[in-house]
C-alpha atoms as a PDB file:
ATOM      1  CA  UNK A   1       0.000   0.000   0.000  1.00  0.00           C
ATOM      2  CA  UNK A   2       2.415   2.707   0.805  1.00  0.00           C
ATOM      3  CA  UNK A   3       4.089   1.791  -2.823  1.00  0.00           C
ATOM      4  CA  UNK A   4       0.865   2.727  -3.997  1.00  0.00           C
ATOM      5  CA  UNK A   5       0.749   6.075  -2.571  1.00  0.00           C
ATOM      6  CA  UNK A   6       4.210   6.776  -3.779  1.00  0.00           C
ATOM      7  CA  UNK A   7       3.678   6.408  -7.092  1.00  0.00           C
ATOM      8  CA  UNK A   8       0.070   7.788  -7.236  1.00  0.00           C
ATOM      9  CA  UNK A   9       1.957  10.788  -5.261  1.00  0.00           C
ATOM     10  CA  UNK A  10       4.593  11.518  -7.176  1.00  0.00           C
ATOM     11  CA  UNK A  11       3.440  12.205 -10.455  1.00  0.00           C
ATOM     12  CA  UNK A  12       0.894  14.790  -8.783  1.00  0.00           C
ATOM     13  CA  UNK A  13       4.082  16.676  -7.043  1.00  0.00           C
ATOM     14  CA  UNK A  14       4.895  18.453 -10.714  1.00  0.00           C
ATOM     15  CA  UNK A  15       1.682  20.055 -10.723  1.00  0.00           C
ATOM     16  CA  UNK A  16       1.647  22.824  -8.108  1.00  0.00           C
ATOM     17  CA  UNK A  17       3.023  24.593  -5.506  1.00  0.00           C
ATOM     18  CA  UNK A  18       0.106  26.888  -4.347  1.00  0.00           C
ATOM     19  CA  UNK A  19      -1.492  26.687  -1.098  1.00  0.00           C
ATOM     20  CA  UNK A  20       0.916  24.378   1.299  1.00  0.00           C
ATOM     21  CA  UNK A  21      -0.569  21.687  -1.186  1.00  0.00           C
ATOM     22  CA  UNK A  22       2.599  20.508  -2.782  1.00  0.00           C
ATOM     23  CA  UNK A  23       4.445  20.281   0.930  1.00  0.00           C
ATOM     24  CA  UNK A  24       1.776  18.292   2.478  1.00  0.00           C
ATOM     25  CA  UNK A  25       1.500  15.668  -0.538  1.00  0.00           C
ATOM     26  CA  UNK A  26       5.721  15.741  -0.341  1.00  0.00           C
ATOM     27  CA  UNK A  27       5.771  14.749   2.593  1.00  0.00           C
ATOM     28  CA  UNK A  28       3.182  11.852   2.647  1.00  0.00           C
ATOM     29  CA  UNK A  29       5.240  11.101  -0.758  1.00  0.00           C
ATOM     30  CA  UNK A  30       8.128  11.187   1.285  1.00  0.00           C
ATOM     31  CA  UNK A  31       6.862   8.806   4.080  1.00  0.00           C
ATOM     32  CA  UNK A  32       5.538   6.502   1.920  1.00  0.00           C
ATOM     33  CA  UNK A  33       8.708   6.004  -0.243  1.00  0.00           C
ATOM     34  CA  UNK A  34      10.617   5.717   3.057  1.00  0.00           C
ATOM     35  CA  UNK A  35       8.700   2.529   4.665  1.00  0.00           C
ATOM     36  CA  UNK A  36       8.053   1.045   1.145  1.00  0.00           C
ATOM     37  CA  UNK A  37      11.941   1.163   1.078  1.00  0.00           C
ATOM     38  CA  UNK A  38      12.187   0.210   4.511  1.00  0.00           C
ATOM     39  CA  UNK A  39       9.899  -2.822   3.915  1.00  0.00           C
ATOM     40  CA  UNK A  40      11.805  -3.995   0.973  1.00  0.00           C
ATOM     41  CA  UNK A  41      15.116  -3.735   2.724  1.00  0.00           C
ATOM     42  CA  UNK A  42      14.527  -7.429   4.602  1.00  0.00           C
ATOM     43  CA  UNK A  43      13.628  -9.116   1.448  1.00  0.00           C
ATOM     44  CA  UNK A  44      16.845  -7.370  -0.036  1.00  0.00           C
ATOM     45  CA  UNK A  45      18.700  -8.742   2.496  1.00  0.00           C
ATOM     46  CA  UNK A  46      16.861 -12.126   3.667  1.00  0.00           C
ATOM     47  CA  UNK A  47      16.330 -13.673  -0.056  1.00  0.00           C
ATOM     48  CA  UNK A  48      18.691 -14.225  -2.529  1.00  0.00           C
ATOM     49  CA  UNK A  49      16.423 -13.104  -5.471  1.00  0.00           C
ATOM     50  CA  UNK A  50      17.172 -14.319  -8.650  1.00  0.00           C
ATOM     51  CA  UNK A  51      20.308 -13.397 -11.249  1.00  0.00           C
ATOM     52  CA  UNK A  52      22.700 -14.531  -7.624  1.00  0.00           C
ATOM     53  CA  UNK A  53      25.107 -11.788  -5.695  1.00  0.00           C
ATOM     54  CA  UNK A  54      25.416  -9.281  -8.657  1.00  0.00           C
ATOM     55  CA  UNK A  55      21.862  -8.955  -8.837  1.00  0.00           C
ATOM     56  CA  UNK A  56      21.574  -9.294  -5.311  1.00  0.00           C
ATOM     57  CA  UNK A  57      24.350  -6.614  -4.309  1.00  0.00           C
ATOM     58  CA  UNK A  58      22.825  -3.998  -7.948  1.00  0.00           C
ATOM     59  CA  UNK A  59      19.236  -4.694  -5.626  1.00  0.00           C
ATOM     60  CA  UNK A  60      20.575  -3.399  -2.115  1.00  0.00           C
ATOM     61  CA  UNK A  61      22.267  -0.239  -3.957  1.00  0.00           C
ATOM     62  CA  UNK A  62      19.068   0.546  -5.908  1.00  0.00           C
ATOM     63  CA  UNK A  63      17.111   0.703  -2.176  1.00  0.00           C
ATOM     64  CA  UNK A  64      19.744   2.462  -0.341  1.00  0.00           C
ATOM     65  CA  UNK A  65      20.334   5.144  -3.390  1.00  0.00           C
ATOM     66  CA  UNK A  66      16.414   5.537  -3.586  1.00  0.00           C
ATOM     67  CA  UNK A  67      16.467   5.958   0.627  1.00  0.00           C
ATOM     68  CA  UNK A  68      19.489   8.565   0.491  1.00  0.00           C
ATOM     69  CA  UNK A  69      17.555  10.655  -2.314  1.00  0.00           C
ATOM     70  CA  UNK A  70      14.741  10.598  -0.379  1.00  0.00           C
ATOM     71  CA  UNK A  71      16.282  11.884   2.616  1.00  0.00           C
ATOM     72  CA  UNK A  72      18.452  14.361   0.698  1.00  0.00           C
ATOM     73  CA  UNK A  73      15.422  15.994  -0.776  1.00  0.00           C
ATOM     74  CA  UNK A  74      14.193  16.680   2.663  1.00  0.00           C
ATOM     75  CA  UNK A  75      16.952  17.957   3.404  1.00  0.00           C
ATOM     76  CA  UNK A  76      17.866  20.470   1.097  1.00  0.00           C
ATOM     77  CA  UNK A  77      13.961  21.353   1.262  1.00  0.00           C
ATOM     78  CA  UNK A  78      14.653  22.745   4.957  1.00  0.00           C
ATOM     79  CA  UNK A  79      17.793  24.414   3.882  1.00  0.00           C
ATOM     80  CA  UNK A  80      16.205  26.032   1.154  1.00  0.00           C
ATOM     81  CA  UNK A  81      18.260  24.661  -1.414  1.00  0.00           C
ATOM     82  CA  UNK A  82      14.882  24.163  -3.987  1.00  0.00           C
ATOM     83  CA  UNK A  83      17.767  23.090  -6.717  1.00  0.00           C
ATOM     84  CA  UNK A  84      18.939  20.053  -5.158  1.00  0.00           C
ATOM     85  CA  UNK A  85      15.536  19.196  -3.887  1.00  0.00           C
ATOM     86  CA  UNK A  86      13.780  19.331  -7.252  1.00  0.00           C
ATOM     87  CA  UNK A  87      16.699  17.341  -8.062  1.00  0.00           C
ATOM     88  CA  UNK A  88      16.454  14.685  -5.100  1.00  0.00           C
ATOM     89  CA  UNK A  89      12.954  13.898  -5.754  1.00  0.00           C
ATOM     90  CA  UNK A  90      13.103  13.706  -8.996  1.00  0.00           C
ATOM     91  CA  UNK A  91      15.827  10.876  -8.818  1.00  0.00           C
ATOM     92  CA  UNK A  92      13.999   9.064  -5.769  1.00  0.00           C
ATOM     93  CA  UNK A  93      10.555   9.176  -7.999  1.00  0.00           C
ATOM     94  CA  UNK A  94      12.570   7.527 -10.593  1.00  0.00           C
ATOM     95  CA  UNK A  95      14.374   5.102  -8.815  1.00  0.00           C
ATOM     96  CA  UNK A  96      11.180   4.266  -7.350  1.00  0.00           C
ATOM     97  CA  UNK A  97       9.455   4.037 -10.911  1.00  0.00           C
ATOM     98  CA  UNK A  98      12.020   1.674 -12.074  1.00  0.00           C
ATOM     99  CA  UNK A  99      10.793  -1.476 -10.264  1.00  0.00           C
ATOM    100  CA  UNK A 100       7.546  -0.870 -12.537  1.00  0.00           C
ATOM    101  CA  UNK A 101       9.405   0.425 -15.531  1.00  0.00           C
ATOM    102  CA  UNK A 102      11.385  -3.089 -15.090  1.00  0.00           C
ATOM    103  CA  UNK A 103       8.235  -4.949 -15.380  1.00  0.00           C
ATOM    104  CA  UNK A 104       6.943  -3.877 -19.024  1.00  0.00           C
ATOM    105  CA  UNK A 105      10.984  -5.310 -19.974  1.00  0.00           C
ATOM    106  CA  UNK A 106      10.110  -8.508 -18.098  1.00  0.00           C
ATOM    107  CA  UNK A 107       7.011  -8.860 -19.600  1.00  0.00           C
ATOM    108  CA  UNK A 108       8.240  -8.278 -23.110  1.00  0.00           C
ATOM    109  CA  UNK A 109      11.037 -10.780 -22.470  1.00  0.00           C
ATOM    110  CA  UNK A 110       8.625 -13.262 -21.163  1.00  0.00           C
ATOM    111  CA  UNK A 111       6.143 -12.541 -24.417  1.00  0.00           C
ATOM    112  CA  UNK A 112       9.228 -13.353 -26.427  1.00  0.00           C
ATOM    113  CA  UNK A 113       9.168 -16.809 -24.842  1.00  0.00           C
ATOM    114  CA  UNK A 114      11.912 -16.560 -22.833  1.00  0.00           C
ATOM    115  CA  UNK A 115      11.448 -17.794 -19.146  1.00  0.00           C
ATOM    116  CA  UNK A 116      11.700 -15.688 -16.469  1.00  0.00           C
ATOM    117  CA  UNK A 117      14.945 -16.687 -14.746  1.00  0.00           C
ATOM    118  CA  UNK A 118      17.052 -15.302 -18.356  1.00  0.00           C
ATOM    119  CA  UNK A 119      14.850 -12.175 -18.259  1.00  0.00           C
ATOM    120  CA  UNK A 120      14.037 -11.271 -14.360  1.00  0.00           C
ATOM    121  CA  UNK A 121      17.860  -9.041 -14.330  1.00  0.00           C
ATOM    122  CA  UNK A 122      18.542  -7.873 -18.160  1.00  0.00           C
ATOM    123  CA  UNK A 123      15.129  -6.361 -17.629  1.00  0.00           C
ATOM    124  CA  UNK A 124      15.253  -4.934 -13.835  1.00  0.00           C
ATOM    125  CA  UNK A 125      18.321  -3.129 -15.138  1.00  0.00           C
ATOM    126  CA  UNK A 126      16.895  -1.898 -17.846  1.00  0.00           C
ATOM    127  CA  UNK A 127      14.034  -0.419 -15.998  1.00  0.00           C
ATOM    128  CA  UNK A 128      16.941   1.317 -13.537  1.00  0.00           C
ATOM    129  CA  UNK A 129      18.373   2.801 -16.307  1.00  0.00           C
ATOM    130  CA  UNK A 130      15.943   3.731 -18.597  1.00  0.00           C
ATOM    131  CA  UNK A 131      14.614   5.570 -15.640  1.00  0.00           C
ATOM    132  CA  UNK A 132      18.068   7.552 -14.798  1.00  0.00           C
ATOM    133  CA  UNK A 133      19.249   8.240 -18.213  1.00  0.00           C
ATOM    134  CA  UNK A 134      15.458   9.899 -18.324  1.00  0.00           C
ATOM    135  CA  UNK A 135      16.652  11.877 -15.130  1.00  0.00           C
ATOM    136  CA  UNK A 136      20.011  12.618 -16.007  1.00  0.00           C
ATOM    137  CA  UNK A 137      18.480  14.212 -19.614  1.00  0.00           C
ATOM    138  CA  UNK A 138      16.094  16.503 -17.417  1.00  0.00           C
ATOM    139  CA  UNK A 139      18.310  17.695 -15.017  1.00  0.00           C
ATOM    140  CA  UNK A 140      21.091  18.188 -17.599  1.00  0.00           C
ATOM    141  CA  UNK A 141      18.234  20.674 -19.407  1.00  0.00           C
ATOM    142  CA  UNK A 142      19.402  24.428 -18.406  1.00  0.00           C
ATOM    143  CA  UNK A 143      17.405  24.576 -14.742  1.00  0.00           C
ATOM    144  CA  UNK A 144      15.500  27.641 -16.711  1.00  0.00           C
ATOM    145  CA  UNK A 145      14.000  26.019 -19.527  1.00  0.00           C
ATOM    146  CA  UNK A 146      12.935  22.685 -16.762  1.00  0.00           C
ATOM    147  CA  UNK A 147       9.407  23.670 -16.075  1.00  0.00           C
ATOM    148  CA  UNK A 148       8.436  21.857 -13.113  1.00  0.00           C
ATOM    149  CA  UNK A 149       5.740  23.135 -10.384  1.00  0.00           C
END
């Protein structure tokens, strides 16, 4: 469930900043990514997943980088640093999106008739980066021509 409110959340974060709105829906979208990453920690640690220790150890540093963003957007939010924040939450939404975004490469992998075990880590990395080349393009954009709310 809290998943689900981070990703129903953080789409709606772009569209306004009127009226305490956007801080109150930030921070639910901040609590929610934090104990949906918290809950997948265990599993991250307690199973060994499939694709072995590579995919195991590329797992655990997808979580922690998605917790540290997370807590680095809240961060510079308080200090008033709206740069880094826009910037912090826009990587956390996408390293949160890429566990779905990994899924349609899955899928298509598994629609191709290959089983699941050859496609399960080709396409979870492919969802991670799809997802941060897509960041990396936006907040390479000149911060003036980047219209977010």
């Amino acid at each position: 469930m809290p998943a689900l409110v981070f990703l129903l959340l953080g789409p709606l974060q772009f569209l306004s900043r009127k009226g305490g709105v956007h801080r109150w829906r930030g921070r639910l979208f901040v609590l929610s990514g934090l104990v949906s990453g918290a809950m997948v920690w265990p599993l991250v640690r307690a199973l060994p997943g499939l694709g072995g220790p590579l995919a195991h150890a590329g797992t655990a540093a997808l979580v922690l980088a998605f917790l540290a963003s997370l807590v680095l957007g809240v961060v510079a939010a308080r200090r008033r640093a709206f740069g880094l924040h826009r910037a912090a939450m826009i990587l956390a939404l996408a390293l949160g999106l890429s566990v779905a975004s990994a899924r349609w490469f899955i899928l298509a992998g598994m629609m191709a008739g290959l089983p699941l075990e050859r496609v399960f880590v080709p396409g979870s990395a492919l969802g991670a980066v799809v997802n941060l080349v897509a960041v990396a393009v936006l907040l390479l954009r000149p911060m003036r021509r980047l219209r977010l709310a």
